[in-house]
N, C-alpha and C. Protein backbone atom coordinates (compact mmCIF):
# COMPACT_ATOMS: atom_id res chain seq x y z
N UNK A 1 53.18 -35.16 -71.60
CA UNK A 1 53.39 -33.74 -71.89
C UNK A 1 52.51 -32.91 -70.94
N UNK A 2 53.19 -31.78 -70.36
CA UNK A 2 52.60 -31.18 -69.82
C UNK A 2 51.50 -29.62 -70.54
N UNK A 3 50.49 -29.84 -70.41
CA UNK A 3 50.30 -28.64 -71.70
C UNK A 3 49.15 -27.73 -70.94
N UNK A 4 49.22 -26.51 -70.58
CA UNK A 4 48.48 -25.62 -70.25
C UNK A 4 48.02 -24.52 -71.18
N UNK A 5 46.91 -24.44 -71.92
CA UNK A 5 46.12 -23.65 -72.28
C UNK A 5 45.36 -21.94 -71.89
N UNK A 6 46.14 -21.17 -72.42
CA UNK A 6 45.65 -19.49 -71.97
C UNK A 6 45.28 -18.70 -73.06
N UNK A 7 44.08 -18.25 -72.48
CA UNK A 7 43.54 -16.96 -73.32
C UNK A 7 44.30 -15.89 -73.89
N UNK A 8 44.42 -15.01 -74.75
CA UNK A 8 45.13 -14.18 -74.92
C UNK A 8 44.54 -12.35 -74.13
N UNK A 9 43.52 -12.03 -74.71
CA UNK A 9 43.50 -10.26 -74.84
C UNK A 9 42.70 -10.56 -72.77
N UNK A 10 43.32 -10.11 -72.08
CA UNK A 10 42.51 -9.80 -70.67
C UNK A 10 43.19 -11.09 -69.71
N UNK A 11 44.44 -12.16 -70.42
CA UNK A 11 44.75 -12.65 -69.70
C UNK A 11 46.03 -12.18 -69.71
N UNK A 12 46.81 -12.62 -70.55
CA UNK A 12 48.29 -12.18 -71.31
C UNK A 12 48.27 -10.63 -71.22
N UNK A 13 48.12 -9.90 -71.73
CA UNK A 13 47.41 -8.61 -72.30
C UNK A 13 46.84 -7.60 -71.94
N UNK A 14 46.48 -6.46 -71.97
CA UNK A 14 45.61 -5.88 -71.92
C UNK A 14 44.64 -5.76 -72.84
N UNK A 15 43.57 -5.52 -72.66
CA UNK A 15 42.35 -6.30 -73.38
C UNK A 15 41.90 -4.62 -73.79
N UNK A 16 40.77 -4.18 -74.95
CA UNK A 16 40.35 -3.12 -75.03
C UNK A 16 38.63 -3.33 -75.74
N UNK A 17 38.01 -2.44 -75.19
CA UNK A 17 36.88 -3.16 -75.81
C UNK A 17 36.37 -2.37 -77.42
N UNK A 18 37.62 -1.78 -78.02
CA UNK A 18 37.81 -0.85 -79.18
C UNK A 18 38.76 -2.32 -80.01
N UNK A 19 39.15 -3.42 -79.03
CA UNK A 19 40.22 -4.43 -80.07
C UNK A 19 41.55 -4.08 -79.85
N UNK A 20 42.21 -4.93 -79.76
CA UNK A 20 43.63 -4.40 -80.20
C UNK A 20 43.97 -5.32 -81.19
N UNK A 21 44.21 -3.97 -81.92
CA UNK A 21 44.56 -4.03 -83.36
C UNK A 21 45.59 -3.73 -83.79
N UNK A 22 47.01 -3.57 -83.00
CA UNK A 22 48.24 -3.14 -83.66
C UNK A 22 49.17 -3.69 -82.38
N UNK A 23 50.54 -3.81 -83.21
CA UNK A 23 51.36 -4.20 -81.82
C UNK A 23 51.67 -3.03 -81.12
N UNK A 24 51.28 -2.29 -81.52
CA UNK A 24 51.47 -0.35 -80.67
C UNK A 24 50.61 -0.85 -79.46
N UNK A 25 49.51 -1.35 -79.67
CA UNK A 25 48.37 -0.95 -78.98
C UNK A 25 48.44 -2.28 -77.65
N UNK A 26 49.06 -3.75 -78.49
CA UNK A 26 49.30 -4.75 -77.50
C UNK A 26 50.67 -4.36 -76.55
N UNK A 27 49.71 -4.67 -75.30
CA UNK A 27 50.99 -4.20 -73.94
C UNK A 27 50.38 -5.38 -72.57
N UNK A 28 51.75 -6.17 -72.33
CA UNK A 28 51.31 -7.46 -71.37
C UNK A 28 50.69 -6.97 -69.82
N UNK A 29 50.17 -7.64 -69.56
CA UNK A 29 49.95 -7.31 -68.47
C UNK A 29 50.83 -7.48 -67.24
N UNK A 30 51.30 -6.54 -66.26
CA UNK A 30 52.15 -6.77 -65.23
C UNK A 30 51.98 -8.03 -64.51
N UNK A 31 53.14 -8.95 -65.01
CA UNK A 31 53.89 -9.85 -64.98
C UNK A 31 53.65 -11.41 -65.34
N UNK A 32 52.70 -11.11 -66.41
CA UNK A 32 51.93 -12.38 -67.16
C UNK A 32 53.13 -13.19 -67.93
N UNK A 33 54.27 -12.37 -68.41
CA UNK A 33 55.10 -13.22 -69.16
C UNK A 33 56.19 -13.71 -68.39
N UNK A 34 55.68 -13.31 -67.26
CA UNK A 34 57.18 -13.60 -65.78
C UNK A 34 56.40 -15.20 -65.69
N UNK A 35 55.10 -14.91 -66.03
CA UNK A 35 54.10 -16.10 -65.11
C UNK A 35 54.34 -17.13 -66.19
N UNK A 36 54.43 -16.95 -67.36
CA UNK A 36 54.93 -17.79 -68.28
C UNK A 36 56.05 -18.32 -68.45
N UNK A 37 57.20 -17.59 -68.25
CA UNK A 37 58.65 -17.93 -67.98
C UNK A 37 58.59 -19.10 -66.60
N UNK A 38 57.75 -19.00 -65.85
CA UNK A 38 57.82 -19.55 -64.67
C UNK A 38 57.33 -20.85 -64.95
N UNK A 39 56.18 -20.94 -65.85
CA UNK A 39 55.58 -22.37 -65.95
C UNK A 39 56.12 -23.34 -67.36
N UNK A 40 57.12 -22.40 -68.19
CA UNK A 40 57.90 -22.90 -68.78
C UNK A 40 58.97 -23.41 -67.99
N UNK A 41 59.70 -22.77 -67.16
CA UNK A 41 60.86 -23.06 -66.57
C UNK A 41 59.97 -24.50 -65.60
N UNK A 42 59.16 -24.85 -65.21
CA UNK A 42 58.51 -25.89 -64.12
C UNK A 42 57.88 -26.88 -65.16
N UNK A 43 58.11 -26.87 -66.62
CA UNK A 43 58.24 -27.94 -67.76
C UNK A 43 56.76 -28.04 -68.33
N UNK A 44 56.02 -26.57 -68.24
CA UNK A 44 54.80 -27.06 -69.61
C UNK A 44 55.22 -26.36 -70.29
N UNK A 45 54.10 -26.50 -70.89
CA UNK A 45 54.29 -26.26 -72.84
C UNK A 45 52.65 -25.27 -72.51
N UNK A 46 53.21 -24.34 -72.97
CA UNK A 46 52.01 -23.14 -72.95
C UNK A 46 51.45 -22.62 -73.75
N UNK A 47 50.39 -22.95 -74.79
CA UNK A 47 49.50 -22.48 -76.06
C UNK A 47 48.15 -21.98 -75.46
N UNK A 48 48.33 -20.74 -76.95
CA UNK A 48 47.49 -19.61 -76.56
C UNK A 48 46.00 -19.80 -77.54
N UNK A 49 44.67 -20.27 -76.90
CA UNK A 49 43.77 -20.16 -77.60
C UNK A 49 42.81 -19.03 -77.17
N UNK A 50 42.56 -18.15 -78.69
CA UNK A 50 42.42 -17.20 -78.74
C UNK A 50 41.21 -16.20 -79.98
N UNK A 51 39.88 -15.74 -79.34
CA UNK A 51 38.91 -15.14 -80.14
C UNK A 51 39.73 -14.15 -80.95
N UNK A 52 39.60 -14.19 -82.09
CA UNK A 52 40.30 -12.63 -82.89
C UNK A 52 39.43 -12.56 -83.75
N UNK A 53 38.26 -11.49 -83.56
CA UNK A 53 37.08 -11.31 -84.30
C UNK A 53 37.68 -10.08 -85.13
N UNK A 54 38.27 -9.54 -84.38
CA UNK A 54 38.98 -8.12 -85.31
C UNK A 54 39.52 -8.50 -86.66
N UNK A 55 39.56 -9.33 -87.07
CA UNK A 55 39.85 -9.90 -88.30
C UNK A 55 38.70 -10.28 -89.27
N UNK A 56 37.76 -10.87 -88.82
CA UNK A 56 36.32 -11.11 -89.40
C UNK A 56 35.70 -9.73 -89.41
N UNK A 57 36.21 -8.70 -88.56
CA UNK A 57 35.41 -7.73 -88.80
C UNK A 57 36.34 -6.64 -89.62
N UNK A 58 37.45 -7.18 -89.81
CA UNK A 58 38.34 -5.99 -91.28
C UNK A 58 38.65 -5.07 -90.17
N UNK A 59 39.14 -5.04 -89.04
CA UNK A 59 39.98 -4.05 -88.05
C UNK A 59 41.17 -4.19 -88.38
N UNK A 60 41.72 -5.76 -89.04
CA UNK A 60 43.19 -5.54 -88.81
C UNK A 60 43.55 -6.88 -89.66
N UNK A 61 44.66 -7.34 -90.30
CA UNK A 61 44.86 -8.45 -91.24
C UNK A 61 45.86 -9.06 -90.81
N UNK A 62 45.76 -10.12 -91.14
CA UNK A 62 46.62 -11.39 -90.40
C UNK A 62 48.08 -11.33 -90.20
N UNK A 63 48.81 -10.38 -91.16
CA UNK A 63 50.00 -9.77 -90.80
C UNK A 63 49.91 -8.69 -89.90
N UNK A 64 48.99 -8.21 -89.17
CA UNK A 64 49.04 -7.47 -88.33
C UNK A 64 49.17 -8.00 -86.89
N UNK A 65 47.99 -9.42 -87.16
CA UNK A 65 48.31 -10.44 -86.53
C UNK A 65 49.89 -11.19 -85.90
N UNK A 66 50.35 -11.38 -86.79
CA UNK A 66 51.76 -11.68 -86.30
C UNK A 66 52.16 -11.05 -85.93
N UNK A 67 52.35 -9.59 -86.28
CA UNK A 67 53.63 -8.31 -85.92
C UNK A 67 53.19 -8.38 -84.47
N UNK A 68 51.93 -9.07 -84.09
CA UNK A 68 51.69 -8.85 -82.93
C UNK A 68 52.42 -9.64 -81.47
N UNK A 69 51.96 -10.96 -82.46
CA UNK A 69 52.25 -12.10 -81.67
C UNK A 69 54.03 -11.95 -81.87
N UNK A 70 54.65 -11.77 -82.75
CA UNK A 70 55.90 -11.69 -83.05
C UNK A 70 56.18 -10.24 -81.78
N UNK A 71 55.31 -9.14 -81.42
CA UNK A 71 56.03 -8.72 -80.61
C UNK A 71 55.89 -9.49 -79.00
N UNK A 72 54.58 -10.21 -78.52
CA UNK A 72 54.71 -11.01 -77.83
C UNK A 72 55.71 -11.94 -77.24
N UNK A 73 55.96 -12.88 -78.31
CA UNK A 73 57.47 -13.58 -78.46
C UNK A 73 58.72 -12.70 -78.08
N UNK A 74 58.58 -11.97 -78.66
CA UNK A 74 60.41 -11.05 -78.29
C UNK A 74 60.55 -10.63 -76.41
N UNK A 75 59.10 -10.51 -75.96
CA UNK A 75 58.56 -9.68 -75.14
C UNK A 75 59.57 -11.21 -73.76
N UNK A 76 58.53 -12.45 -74.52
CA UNK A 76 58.71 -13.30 -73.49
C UNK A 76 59.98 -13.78 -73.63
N UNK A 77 60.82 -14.10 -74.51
CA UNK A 77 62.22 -14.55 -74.82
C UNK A 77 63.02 -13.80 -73.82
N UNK A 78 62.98 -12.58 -73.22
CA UNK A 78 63.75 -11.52 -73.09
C UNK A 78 63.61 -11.96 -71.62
N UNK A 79 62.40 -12.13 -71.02
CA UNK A 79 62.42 -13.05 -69.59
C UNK A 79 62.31 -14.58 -69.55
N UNK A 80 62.56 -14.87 -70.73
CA UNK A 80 63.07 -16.18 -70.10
C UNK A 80 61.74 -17.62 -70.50
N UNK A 81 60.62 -16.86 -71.31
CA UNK A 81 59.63 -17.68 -71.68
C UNK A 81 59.34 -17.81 -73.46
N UNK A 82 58.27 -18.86 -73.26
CA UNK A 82 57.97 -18.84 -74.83
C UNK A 82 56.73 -19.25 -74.38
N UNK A 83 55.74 -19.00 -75.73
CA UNK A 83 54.69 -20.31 -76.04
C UNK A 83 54.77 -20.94 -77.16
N UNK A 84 54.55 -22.40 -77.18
CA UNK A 84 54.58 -23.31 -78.19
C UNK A 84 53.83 -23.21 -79.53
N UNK A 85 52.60 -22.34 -79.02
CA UNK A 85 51.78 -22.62 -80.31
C UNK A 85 50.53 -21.45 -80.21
N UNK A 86 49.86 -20.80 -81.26
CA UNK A 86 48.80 -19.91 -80.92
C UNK A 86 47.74 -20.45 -81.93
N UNK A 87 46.43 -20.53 -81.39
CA UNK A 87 45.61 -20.72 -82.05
C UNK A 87 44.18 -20.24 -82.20
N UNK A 88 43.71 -20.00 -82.91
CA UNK A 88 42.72 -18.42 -82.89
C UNK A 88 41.79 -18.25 -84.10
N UNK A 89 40.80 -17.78 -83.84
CA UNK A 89 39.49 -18.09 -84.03
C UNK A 89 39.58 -16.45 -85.16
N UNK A 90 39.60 -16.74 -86.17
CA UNK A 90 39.07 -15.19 -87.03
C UNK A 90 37.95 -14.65 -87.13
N UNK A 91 36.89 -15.24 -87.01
CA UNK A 91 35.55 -15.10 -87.42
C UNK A 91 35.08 -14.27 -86.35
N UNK A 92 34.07 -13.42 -87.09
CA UNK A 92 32.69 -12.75 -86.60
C UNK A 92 32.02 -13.35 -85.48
N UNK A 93 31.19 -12.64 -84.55
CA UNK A 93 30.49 -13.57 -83.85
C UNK A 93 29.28 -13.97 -84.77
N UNK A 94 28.81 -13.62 -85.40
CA UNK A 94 27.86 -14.58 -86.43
C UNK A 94 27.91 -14.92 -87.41
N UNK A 95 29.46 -15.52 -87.92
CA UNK A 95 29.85 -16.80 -88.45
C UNK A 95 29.27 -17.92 -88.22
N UNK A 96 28.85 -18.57 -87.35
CA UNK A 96 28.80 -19.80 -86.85
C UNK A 96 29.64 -20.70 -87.22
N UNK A 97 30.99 -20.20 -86.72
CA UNK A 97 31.79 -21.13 -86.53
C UNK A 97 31.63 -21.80 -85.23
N UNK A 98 32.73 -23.25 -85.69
CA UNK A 98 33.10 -23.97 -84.03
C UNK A 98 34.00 -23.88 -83.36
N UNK A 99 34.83 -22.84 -83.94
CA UNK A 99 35.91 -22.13 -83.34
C UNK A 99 36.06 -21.22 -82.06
N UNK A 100 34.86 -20.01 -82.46
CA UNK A 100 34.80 -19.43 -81.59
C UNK A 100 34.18 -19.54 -80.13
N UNK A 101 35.37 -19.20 -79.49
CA UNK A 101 34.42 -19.66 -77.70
C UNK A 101 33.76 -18.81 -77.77
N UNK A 102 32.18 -19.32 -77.30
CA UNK A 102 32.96 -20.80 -76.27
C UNK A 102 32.32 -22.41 -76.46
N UNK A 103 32.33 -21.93 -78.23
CA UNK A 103 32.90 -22.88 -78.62
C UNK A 103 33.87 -23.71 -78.81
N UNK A 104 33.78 -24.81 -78.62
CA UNK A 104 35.52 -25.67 -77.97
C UNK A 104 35.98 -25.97 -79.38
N UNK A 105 36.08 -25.48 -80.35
CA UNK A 105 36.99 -26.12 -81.80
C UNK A 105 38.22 -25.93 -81.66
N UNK A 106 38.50 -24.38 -80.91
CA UNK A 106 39.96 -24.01 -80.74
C UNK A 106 40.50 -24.74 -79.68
N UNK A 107 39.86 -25.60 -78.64
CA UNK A 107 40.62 -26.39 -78.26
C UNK A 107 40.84 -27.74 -78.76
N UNK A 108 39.58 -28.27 -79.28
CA UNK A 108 39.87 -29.56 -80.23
C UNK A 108 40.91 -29.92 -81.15
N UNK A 109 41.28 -28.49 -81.76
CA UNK A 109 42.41 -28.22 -82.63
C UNK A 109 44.05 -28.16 -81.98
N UNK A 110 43.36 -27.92 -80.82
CA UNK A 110 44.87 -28.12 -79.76
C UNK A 110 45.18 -29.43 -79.84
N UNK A 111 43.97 -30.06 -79.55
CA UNK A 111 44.28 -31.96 -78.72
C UNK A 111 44.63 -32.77 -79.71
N UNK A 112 44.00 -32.01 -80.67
CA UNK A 112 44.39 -33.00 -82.39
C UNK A 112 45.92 -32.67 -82.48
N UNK A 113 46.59 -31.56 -82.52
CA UNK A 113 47.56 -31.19 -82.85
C UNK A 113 48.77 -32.17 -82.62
N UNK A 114 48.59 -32.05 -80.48
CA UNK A 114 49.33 -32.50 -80.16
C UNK A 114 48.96 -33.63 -79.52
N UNK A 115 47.95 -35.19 -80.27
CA UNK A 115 47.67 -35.88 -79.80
C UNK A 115 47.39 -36.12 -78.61
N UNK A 116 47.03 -34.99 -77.77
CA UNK A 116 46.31 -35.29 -76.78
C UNK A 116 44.40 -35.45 -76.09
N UNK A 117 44.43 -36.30 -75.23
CA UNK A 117 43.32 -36.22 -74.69
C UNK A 117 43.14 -34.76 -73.64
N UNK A 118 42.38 -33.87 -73.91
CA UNK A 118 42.91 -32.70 -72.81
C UNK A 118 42.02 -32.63 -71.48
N UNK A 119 41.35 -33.77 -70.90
CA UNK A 119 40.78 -34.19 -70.02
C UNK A 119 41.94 -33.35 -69.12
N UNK A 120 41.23 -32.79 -67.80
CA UNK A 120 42.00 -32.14 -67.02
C UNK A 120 43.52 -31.06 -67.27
N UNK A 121 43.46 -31.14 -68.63
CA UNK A 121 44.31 -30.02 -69.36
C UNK A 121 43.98 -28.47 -68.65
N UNK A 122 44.61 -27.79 -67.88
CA UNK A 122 44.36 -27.09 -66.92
C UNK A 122 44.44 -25.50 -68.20
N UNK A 123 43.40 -24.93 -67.78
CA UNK A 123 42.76 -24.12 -69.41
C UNK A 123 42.60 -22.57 -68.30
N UNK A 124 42.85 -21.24 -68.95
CA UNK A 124 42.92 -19.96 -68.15
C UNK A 124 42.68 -19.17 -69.12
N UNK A 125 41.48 -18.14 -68.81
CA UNK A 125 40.84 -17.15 -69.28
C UNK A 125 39.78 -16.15 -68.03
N UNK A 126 39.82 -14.94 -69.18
CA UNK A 126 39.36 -14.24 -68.11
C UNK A 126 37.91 -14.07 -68.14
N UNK A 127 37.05 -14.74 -68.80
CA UNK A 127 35.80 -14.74 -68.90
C UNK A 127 35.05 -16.15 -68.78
N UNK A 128 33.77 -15.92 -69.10
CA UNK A 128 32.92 -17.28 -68.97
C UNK A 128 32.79 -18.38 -70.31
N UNK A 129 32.83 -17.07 -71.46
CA UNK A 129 33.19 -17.77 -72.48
C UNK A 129 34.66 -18.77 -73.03
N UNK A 130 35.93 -17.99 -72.15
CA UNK A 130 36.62 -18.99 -72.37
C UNK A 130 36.61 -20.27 -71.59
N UNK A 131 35.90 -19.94 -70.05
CA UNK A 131 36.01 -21.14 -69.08
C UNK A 131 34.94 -22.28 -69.97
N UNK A 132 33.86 -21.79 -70.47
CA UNK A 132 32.91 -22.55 -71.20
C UNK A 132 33.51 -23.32 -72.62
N UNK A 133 34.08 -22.94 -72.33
CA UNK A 133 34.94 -23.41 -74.17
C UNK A 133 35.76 -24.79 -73.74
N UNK A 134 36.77 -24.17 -72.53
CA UNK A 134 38.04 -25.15 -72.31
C UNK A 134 37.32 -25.82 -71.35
N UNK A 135 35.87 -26.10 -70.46
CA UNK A 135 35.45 -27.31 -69.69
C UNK A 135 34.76 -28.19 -70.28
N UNK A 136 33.96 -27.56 -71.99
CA UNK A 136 33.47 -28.24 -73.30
C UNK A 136 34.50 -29.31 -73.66
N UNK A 137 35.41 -29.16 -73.72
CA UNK A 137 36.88 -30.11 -74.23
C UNK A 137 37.72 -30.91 -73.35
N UNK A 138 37.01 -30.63 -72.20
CA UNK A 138 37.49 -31.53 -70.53
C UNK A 138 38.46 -31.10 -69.74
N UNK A 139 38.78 -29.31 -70.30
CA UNK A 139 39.82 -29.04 -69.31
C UNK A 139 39.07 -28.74 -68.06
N UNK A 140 40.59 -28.39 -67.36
CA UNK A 140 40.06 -27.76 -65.74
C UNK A 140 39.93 -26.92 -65.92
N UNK A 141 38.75 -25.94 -65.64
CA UNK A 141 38.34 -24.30 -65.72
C UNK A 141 39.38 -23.54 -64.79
N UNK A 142 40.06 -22.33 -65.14
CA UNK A 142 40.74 -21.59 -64.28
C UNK A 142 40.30 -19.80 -64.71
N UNK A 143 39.76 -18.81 -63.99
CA UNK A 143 39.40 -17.57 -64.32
C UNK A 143 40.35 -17.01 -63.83
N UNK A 144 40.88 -15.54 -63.80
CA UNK A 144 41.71 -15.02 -63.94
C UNK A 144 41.10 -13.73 -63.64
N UNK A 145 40.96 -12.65 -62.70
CA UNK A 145 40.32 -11.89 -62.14
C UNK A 145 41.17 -10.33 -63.11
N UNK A 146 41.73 -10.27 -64.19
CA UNK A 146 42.26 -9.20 -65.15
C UNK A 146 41.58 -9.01 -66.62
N UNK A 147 41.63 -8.33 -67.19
CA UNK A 147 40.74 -8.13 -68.35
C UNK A 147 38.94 -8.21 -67.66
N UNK A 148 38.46 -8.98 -68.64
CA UNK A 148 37.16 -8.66 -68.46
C UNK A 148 36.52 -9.47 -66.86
N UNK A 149 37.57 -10.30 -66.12
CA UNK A 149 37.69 -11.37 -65.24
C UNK A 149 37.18 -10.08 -64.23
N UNK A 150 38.07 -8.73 -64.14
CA UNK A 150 38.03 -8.07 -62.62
C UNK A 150 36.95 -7.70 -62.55
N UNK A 151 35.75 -7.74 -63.05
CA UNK A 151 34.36 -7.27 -62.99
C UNK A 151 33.63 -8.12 -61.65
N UNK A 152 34.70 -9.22 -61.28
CA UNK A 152 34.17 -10.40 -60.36
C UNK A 152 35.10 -10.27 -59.01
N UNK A 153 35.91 -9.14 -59.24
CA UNK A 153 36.90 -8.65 -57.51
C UNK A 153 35.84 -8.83 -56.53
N UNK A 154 36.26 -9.48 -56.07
CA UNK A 154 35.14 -9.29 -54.65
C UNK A 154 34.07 -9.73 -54.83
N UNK A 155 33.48 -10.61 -55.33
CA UNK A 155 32.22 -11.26 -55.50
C UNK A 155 31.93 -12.41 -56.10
N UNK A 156 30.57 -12.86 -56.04
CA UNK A 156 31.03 -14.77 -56.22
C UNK A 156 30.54 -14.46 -58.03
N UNK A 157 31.04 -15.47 -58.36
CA UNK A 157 30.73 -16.00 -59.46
C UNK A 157 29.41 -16.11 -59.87
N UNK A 158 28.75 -15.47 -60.85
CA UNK A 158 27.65 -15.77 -61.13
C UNK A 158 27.41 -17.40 -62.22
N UNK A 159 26.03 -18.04 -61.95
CA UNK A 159 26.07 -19.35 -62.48
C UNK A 159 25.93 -19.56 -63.73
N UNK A 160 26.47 -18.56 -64.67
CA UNK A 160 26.98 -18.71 -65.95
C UNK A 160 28.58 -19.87 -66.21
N UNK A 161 29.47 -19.24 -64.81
CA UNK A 161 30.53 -20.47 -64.31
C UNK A 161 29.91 -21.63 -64.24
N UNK A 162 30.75 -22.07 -64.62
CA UNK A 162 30.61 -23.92 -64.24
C UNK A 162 31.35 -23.62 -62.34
N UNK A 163 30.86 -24.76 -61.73
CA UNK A 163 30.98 -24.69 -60.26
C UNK A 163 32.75 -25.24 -59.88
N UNK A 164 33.39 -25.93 -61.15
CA UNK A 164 34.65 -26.42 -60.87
C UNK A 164 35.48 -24.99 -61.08
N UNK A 165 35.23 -23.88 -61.92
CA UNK A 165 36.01 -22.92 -62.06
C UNK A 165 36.66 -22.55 -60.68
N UNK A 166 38.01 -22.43 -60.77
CA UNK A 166 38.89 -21.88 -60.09
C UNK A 166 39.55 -20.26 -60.12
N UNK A 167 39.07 -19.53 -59.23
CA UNK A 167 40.07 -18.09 -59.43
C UNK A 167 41.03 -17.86 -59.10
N UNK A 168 41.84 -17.06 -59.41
CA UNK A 168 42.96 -16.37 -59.33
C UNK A 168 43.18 -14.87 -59.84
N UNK A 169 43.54 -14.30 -58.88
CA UNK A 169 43.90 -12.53 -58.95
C UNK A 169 44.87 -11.93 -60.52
N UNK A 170 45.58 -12.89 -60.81
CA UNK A 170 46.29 -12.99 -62.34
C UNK A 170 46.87 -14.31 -62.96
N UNK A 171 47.35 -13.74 -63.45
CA UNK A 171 48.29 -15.04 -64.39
C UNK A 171 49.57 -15.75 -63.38
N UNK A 172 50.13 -14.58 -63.10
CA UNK A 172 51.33 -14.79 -62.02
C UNK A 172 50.70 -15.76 -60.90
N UNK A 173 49.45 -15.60 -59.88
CA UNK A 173 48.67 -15.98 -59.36
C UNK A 173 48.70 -17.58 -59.67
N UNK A 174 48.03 -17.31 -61.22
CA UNK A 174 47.97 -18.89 -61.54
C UNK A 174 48.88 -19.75 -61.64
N UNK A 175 50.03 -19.27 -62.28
CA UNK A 175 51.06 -20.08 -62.37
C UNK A 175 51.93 -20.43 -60.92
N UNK A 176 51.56 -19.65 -59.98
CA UNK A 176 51.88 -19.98 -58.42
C UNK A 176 50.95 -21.31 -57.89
N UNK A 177 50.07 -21.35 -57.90
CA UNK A 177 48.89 -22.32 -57.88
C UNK A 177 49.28 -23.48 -58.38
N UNK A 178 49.51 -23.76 -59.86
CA UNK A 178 49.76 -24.73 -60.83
C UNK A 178 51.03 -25.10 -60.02
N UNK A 179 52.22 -24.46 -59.67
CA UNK A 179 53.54 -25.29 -59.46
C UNK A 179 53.09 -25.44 -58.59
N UNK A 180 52.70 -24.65 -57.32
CA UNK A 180 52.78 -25.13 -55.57
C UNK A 180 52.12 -27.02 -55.88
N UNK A 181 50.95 -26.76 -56.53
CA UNK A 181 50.08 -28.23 -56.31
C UNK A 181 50.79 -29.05 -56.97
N UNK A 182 51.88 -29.06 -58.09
CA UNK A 182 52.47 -30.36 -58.78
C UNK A 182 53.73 -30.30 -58.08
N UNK A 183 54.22 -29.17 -56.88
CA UNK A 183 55.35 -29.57 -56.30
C UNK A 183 54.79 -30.68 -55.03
N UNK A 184 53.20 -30.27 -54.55
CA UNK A 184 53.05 -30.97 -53.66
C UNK A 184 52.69 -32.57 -53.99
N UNK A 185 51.89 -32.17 -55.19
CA UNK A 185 51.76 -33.73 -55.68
C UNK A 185 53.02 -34.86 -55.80
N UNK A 186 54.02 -34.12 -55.86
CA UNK A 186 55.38 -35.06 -56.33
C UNK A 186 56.19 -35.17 -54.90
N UNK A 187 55.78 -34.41 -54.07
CA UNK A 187 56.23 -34.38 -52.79
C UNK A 187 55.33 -35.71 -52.17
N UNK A 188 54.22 -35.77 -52.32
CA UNK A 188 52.89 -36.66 -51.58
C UNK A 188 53.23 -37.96 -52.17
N UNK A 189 53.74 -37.97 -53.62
CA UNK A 189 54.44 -39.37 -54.09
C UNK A 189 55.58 -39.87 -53.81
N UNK A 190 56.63 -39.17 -53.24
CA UNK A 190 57.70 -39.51 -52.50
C UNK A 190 57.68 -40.42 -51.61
N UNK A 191 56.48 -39.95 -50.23
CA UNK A 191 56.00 -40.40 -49.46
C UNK A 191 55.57 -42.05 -49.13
């Protein structure tokens, strides 16, 4: 199985640092669900792990939650994508849960799900906390220079990154990246 792992609010999304708390307020980012349609159509399976503190903090309730993700879904169906599965962290940041990145529970809960080992499970977010979460659980780090990511346009990475993190200008970006290298890999095995 092919299974790629993405952040939601600053990757997918536009991110706000007020929350988004309504599907009024959720709006994708130019051409994140094209980038999804694309890596669906090139045969992964694309689940969204995802901080939603706005819930631990009473901004917004779990049916608000869906209306959200439910407008997500309609959003990507309409070009041609889906994701398989969303999984997401409710709690406060001082819960101490193991959920929240970048803490890796929300990905552990992935690998359990779908019996996988997610060793090199190629993982995309726009911060340090998600790269720290999904290289905790053995994915490949991938940053994403939108949401809280563009603070890093033009400049190196500070060593809060792990040194394997990989950038990319967006989502679209990434999912260009991801096919070019498994078209070349399958090209190099031909050989």
């Amino acid at each position: 199985m092919k299974l790629v792992i993405l952040d939601r609010d600053g990757t997918i999304n536009e991110d706000s640092d007020d929350y988004v708390k309504s599907p009024e307020e959720w709006a994708p980012l130019p051409g994140a669900l094209e980038a999804i349609a694309r890596l669906n159509h090139s045969g992964w399976h694309v689940v969204i792990a995802s901080n939603q503190s706005g819930l631990g903090r009473g901004l917004f309730d779990v049916s608000t939650l869906n209306a959200m993700h439910a407008k997500m879904n309609k959003l990507l169906a309409a070009v041609g994508g889906r994701v398989d599965a969303i999984f997401y962290c409710p709690h406060a940041p001082d819960d101490g849960c193991r959920c929240r990145k970048p803490e890796p529970g929300l990905f552990e809960q992935i690998g359990e799900r779908y019996g996988l080992d997610l060793h090199d499970v190629p993982m995309v977010g726009d911060s340090a906390r998600d790269v720290l979460a999904g290289l905790a659980a053995g994915c490949e780090p991938h940053l994403v220079l939108t949401g809280r990511g563009a603070a890093y346009i033009g400049r190196s990475l500070p060593e809060t990154f792990p040194k394997e993190t990989q950038v990319h200008a967006d989502l679209a970006a990434f999912a260009d990246f991801l096919i070019a290298r498994e078209t070349a890999a399958a090209a190099a095995a031909v050989v």
